[in-house]
N, C-alpha and C. Protein backbone atom coordinates (compact mmCIF):
# COMPACT_ATOMS: atom_id res chain seq x y z
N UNK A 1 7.56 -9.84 2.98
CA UNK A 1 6.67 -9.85 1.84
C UNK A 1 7.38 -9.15 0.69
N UNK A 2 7.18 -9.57 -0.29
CA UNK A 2 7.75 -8.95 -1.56
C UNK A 2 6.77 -8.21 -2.83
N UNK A 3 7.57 -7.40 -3.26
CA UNK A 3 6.50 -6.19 -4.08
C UNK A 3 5.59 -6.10 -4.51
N UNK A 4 4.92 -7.92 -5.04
CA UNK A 4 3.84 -8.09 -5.47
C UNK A 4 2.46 -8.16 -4.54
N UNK A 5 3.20 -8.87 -3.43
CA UNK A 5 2.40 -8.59 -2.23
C UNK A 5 1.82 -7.64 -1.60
N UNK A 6 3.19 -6.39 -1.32
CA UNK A 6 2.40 -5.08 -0.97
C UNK A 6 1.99 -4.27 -2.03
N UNK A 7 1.66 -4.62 -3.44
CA UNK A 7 1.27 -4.29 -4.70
C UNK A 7 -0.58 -4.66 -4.42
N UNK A 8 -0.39 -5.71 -3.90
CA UNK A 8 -1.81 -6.12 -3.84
C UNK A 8 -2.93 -6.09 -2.75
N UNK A 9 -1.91 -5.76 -1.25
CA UNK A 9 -2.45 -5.12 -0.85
C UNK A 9 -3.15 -3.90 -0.87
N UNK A 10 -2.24 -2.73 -1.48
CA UNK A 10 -2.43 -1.63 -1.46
C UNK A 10 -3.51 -1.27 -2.74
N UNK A 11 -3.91 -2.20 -3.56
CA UNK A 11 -4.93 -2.57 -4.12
C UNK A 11 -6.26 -3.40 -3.56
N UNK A 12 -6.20 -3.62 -2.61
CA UNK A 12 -7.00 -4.61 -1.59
C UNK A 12 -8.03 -3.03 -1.04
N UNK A 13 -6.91 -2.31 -0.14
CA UNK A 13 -7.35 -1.61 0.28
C UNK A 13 -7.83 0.14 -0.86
N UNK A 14 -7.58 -0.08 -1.71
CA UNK A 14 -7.76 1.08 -2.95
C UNK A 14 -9.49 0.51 -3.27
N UNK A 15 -9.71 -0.81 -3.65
CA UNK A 15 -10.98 -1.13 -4.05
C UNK A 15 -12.26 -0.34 -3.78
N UNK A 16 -12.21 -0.38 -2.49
CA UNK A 16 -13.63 0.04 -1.95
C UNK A 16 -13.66 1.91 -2.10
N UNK A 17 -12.34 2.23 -1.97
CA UNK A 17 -12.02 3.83 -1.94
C UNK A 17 -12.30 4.13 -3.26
N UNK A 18 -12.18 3.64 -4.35
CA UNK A 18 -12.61 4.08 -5.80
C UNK A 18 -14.01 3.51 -6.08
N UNK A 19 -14.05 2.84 -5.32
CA UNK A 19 -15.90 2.56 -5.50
C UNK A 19 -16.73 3.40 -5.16
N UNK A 20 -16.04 3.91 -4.39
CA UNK A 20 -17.22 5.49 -3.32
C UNK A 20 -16.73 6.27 -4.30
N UNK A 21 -15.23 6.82 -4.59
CA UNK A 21 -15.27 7.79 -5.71
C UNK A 21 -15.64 7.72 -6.95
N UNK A 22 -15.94 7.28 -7.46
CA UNK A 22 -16.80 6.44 -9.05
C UNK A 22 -17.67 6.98 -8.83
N UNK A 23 -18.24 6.24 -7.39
CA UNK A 23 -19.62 6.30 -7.13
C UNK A 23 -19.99 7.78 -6.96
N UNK A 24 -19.59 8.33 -6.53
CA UNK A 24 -19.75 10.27 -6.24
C UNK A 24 -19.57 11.11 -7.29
N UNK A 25 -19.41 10.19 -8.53
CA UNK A 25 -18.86 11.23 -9.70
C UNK A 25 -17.27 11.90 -9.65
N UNK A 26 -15.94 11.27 -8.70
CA UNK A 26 -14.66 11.21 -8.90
C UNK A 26 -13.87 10.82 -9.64
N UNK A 27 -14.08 10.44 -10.54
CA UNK A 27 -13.40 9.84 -11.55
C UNK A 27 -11.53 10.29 -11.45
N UNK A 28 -11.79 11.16 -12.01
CA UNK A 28 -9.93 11.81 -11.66
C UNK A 28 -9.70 11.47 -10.33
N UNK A 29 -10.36 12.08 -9.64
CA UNK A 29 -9.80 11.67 -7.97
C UNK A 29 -9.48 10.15 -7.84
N UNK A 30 -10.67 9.44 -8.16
CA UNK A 30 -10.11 8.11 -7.93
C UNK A 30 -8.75 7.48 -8.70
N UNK A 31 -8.65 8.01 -9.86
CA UNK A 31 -7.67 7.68 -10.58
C UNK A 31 -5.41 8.29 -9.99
N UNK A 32 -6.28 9.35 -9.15
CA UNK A 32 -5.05 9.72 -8.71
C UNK A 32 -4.97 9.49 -7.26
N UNK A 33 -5.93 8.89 -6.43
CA UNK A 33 -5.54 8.37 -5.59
C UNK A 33 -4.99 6.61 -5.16
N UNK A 34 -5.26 5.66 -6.88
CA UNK A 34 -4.98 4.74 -7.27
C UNK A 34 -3.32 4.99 -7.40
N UNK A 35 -3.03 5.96 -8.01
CA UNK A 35 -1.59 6.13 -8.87
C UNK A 35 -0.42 6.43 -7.24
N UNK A 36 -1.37 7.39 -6.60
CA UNK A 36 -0.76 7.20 -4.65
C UNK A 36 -0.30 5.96 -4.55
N UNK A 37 -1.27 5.30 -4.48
CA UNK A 37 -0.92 3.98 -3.28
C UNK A 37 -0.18 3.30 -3.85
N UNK A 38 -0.35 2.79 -5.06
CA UNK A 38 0.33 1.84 -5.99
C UNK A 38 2.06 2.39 -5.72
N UNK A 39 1.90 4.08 -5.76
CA UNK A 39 3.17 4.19 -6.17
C UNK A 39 3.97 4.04 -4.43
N UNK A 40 3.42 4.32 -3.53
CA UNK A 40 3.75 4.47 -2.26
C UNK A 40 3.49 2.79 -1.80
N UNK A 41 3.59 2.24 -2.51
CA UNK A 41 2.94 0.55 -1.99
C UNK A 41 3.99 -0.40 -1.35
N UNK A 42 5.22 0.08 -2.24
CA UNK A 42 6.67 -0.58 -1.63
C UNK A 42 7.63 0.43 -0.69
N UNK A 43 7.03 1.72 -1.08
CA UNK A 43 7.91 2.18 0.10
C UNK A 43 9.08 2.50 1.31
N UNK A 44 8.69 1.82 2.16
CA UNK A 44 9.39 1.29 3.02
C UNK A 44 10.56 0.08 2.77
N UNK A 45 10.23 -0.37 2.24
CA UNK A 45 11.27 -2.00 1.40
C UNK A 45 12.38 -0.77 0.92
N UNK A 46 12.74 0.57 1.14
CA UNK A 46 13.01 1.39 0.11
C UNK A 46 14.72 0.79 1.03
N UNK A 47 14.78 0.52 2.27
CA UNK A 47 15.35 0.15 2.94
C UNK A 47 16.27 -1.27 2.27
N UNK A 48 15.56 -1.75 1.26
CA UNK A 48 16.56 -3.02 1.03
C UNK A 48 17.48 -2.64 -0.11
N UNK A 49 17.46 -1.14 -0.34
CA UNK A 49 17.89 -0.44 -1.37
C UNK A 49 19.17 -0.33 -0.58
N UNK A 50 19.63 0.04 0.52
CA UNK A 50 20.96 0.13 1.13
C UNK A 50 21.41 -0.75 1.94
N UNK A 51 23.31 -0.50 2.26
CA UNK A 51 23.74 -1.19 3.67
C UNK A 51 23.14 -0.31 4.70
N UNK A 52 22.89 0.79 4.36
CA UNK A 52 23.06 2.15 5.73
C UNK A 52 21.70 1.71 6.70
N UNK A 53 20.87 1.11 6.21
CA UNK A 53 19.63 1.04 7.33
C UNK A 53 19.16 -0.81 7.03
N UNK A 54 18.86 -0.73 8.57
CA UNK A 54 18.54 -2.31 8.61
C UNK A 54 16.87 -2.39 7.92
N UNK A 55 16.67 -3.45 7.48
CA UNK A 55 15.68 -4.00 6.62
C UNK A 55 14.64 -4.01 7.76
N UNK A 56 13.03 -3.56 7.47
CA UNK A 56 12.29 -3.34 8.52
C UNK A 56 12.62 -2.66 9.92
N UNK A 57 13.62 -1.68 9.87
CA UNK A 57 14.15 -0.95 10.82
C UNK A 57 12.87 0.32 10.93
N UNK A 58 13.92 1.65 10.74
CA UNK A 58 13.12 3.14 10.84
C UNK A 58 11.73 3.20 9.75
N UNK A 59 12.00 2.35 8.58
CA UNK A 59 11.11 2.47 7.69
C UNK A 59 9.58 1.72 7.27
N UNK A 60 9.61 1.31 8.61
CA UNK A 60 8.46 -0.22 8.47
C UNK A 60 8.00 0.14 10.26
N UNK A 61 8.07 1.63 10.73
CA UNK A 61 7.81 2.38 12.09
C UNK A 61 6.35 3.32 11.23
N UNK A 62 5.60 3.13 12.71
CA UNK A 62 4.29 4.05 12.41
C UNK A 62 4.89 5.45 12.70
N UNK A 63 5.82 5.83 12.69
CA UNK A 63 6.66 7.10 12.74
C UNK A 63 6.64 7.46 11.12
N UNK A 64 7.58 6.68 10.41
CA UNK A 64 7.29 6.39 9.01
C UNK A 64 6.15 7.15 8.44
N UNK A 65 5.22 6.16 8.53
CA UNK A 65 4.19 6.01 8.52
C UNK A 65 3.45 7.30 8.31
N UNK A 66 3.49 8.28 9.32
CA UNK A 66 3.11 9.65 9.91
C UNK A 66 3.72 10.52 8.76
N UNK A 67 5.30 10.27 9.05
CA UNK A 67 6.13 10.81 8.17
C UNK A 67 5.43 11.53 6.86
N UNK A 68 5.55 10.11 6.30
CA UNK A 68 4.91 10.22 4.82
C UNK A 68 3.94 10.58 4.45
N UNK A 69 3.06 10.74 5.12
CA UNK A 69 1.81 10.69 5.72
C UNK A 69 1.84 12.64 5.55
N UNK A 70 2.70 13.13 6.60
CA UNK A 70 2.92 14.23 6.31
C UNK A 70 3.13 15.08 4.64
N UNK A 71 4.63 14.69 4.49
CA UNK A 71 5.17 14.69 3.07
C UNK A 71 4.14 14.39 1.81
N UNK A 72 3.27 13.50 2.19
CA UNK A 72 2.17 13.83 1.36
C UNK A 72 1.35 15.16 1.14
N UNK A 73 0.62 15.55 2.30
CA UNK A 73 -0.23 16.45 2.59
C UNK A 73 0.41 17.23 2.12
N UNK A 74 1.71 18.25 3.04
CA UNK A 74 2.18 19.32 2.71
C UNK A 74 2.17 19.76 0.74
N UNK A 75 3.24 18.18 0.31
CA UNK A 75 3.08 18.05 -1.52
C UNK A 75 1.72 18.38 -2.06
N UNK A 76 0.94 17.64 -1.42
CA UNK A 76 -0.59 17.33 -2.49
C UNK A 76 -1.59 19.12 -1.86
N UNK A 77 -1.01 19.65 -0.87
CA UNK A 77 -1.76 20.93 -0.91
C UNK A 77 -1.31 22.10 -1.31
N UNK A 78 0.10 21.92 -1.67
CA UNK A 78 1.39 23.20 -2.21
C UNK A 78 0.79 22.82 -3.71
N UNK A 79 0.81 21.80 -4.52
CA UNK A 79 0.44 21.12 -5.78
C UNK A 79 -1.27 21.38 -5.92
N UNK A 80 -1.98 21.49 -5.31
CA UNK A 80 -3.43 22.09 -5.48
C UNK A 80 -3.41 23.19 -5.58
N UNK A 81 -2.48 23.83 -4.47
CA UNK A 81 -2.77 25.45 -4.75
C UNK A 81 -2.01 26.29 -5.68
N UNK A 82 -0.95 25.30 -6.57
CA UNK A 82 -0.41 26.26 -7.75
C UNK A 82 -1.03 25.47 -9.00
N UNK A 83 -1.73 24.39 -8.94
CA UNK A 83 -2.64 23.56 -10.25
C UNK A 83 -4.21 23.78 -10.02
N UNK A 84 -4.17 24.38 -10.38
CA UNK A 84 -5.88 25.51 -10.18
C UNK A 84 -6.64 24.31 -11.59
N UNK A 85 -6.39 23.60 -12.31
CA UNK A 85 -6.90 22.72 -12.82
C UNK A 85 -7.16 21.62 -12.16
N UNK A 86 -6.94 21.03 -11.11
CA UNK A 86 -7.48 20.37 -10.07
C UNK A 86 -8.94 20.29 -9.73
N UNK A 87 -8.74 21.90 -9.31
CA UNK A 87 -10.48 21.97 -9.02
C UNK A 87 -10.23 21.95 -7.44
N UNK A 88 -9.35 21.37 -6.56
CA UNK A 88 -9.57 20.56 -5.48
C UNK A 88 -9.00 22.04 -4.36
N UNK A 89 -9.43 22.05 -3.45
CA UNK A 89 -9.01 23.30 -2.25
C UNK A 89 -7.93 22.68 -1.49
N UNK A 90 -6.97 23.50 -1.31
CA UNK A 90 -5.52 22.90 -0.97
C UNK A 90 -5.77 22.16 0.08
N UNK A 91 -6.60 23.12 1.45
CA UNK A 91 -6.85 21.62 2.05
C UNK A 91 -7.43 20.95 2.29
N UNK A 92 -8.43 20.45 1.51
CA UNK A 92 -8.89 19.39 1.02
C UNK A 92 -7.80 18.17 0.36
N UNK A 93 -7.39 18.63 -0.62
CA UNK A 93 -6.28 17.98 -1.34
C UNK A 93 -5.14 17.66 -0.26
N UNK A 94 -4.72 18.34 0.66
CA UNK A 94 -3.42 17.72 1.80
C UNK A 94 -4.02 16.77 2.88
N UNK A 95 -5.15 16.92 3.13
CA UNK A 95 -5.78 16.43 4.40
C UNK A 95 -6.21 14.76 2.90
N UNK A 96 -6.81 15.23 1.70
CA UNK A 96 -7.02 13.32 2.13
C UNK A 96 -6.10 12.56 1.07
N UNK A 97 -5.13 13.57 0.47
CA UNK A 97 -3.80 12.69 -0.32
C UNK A 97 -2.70 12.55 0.93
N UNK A 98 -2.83 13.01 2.48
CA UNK A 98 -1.92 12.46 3.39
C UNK A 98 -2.91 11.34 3.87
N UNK A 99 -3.99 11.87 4.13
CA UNK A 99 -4.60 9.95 4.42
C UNK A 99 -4.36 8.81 3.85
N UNK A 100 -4.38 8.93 2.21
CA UNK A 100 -4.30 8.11 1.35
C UNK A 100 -2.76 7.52 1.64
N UNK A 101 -1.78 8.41 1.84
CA UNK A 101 -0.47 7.99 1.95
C UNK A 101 -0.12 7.29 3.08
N UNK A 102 -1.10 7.55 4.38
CA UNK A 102 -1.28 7.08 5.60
C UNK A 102 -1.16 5.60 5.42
N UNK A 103 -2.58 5.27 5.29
CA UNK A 103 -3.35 4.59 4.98
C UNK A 103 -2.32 3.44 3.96
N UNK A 104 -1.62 3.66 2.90
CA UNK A 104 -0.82 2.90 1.95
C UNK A 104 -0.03 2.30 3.09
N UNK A 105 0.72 3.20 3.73
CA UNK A 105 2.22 2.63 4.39
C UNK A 105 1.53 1.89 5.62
N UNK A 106 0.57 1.81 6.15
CA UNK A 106 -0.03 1.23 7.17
C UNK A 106 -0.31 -0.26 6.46
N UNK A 107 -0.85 0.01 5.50
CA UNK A 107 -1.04 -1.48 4.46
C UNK A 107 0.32 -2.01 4.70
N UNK A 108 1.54 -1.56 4.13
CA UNK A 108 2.01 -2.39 3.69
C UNK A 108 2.88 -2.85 5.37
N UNK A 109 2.66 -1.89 6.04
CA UNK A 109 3.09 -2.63 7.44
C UNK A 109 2.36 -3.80 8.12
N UNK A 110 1.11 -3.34 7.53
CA UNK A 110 0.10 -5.21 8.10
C UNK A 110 0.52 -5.92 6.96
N UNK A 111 0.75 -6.08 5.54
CA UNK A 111 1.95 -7.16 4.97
C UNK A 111 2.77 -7.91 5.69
N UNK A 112 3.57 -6.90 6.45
CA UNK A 112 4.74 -7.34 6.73
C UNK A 112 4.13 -7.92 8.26
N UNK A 113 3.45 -7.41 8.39
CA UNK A 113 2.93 -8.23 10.45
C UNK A 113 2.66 -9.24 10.46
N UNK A 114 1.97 -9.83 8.79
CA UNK A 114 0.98 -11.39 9.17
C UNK A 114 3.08 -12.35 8.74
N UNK A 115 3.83 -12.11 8.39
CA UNK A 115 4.73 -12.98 8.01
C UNK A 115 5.83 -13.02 9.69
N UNK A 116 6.60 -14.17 9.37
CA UNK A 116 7.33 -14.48 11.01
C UNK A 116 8.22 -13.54 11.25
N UNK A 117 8.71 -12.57 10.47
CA UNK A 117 9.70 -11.79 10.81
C UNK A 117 9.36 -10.15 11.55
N UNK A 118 7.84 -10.39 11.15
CA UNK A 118 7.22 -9.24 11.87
C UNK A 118 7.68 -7.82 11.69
N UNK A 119 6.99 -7.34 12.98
CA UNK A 119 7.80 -5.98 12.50
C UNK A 119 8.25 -4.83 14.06
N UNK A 120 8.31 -3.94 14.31
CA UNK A 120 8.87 -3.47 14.99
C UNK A 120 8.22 -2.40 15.44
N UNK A 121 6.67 -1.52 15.89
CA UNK A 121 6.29 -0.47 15.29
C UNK A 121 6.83 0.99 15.57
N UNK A 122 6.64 0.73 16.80
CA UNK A 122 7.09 2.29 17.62
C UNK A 122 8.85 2.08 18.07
N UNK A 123 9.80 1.23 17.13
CA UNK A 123 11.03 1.87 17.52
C UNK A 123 11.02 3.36 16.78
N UNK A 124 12.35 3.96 17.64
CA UNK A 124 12.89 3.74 18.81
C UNK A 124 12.06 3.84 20.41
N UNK A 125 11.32 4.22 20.32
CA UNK A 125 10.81 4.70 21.79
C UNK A 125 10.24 3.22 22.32
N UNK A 126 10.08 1.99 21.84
CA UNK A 126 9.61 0.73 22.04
C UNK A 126 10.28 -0.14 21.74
N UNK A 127 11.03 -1.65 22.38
CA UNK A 127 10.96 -2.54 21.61
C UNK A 127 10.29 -3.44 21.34
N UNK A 128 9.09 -3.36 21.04
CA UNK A 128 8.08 -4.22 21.21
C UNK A 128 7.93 -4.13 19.74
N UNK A 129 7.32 -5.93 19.69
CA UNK A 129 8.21 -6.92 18.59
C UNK A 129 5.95 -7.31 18.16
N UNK A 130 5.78 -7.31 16.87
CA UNK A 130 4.57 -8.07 16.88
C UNK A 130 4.92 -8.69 15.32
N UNK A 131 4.55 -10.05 15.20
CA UNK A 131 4.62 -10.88 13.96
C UNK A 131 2.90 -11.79 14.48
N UNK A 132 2.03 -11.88 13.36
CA UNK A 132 1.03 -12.82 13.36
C UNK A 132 1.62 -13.94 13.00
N UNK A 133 2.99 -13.88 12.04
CA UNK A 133 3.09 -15.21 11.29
C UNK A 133 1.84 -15.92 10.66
N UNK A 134 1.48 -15.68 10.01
CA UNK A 134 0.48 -16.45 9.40
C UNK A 134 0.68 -17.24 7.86
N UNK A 135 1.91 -17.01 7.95
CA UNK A 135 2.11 -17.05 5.97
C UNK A 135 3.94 -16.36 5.96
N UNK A 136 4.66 -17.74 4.98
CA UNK A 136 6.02 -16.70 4.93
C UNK A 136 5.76 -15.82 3.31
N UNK A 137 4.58 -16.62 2.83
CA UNK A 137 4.55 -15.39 1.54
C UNK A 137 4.97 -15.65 0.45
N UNK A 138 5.45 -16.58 0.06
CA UNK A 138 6.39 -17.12 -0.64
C UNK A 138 6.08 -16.39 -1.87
N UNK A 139 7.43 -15.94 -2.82
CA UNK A 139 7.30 -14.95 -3.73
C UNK A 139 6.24 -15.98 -5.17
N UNK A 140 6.44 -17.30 -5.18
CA UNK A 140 5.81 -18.18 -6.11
C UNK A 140 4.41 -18.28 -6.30
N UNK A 141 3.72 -18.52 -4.79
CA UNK A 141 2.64 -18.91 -4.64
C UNK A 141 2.06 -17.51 -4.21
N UNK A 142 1.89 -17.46 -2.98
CA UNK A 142 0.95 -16.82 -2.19
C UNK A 142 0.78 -15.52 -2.63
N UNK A 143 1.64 -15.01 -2.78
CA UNK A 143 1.54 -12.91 -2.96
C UNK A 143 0.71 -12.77 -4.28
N UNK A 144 0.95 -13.61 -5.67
CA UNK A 144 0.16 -13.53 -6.22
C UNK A 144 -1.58 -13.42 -6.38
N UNK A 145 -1.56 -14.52 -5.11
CA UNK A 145 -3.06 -14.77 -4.75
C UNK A 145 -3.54 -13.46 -3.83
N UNK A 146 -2.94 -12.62 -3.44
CA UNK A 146 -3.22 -11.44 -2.80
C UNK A 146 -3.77 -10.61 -4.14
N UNK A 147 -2.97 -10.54 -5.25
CA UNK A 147 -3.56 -9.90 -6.07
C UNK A 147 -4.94 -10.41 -7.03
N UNK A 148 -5.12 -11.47 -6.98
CA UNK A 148 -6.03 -12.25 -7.49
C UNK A 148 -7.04 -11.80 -6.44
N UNK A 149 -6.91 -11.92 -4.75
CA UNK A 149 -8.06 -11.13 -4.35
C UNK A 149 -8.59 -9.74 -4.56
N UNK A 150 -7.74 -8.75 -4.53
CA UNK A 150 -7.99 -7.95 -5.05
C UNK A 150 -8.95 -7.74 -6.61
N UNK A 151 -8.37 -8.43 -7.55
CA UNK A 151 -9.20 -8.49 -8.79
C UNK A 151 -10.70 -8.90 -8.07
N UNK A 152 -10.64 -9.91 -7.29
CA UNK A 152 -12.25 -10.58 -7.10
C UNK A 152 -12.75 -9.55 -6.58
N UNK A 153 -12.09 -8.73 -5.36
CA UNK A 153 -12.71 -7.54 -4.51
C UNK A 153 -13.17 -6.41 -5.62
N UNK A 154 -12.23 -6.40 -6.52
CA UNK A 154 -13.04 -5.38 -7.29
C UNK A 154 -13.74 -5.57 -8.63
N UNK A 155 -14.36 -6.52 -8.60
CA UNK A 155 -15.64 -6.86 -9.31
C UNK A 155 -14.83 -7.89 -10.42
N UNK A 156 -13.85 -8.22 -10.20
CA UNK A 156 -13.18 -9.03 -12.13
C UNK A 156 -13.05 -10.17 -11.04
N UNK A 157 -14.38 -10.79 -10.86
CA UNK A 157 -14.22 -12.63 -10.38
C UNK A 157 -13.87 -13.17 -11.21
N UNK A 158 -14.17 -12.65 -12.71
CA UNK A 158 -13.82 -13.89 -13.87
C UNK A 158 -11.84 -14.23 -13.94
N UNK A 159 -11.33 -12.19 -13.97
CA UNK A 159 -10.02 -12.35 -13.73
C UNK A 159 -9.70 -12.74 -12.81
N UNK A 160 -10.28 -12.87 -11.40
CA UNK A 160 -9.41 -12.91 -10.83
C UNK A 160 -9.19 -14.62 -10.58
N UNK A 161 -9.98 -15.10 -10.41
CA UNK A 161 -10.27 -16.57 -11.09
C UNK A 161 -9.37 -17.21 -12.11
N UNK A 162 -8.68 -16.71 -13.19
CA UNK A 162 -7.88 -16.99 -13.85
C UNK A 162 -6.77 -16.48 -13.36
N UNK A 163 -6.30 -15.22 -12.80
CA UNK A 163 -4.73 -15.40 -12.35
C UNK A 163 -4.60 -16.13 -11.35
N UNK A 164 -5.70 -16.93 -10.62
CA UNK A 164 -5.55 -17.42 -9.31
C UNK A 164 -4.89 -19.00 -9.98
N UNK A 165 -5.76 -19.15 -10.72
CA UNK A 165 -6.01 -20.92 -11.31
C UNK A 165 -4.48 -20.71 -11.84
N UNK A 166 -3.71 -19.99 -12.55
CA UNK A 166 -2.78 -19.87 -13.17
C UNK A 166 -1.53 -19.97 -12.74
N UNK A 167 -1.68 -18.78 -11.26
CA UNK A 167 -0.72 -18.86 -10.29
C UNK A 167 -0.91 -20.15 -9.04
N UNK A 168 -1.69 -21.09 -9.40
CA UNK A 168 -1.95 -21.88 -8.76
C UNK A 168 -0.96 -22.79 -9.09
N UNK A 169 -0.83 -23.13 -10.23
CA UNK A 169 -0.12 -24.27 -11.10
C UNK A 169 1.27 -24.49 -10.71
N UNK A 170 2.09 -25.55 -10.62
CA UNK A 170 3.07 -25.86 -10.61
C UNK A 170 3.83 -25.10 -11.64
N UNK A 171 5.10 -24.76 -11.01
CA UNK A 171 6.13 -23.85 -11.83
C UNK A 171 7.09 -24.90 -13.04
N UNK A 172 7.54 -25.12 -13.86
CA UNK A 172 8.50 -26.50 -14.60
C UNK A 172 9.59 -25.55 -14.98
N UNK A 173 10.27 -25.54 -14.35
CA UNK A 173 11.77 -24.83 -14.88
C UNK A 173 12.83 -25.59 -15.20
């Protein structure tokens, strides 16, 4: 899957999480747990950045996953407790900006599960292989329409309706 894809996932799954925080009077919170995922959304792909690690190797592992997961928390509760403008209790702030980070890299690992190349979860301690294949994803068509659901999921049917119809269209190059 490619960036736009796990762009839109990780917006798929952000929807309903800023709807409860809206809804609770979060406003900032929701806004900085949007700026998380989005930014943690490709992640793992961080891997197609080098020769040194194979593509969907260590970085596309629910180890990963944890990892970051960690590296969040520890950041987002050291960063609460010296930004007293927050408002937020350190751990409060580590316990659900590592969920949020959880939660992102888990997205973008079910991205990568529904396409044929699958993924790998628990190497090293496993080699056990899972691909749904359902879709190769194609960077033209399909990933776009991931984000077009997203728009519909979060209330812009009208947008999302138009990037769909748009990205629907034949390409003329």
């Amino acid at each position: 899957m490619y960036v736009l894809g796990h762009l839109g996932i990780s917006l798929l799954l952000y929807a309903p999480i800023a709807a409860w925080l809206v809804s609770t009077g979060q406003p900032t919170l929701a806004a900085l747990t949007g700026l998380v995922m989005v930014a943690l959304s490709s992640l793992p792909d961080v891997d197609t950045q080098t020769h040194r690690i194979a593509h969907r190797g260590p970085t596309h592992t629910v180890w990963f996953a944890l990892g970051v997961g960690l590296v969040a928390a520890v950041g987002s509760g050291l960063g609460a407790a010296y930004l007293s403008s927050l408002s937020l209790p350190p751990l409060w702030a580590a316990g659900w900006f590592g969920s949020v980070a959880l939660v992102t890299i888990c997205g973008h690992l079910a991205g990568d599960l529904i396409t044929p190349m699958g993924i790998w979860p628990f190497r090293p301690l496993s080699t056990y292989h899972r691909s749904l294949d359902l879709t190769t994803l194609e960077k033209s068509t399909s990933e776009p329409a991931v984000v077009c659901c997203w728009c519909r999921g979060a209330g812009g049917d009208a947008a999302g309706s138009r990037l769909l119809t748009a990205f629907s269209r034949p390409s003329h190059r």
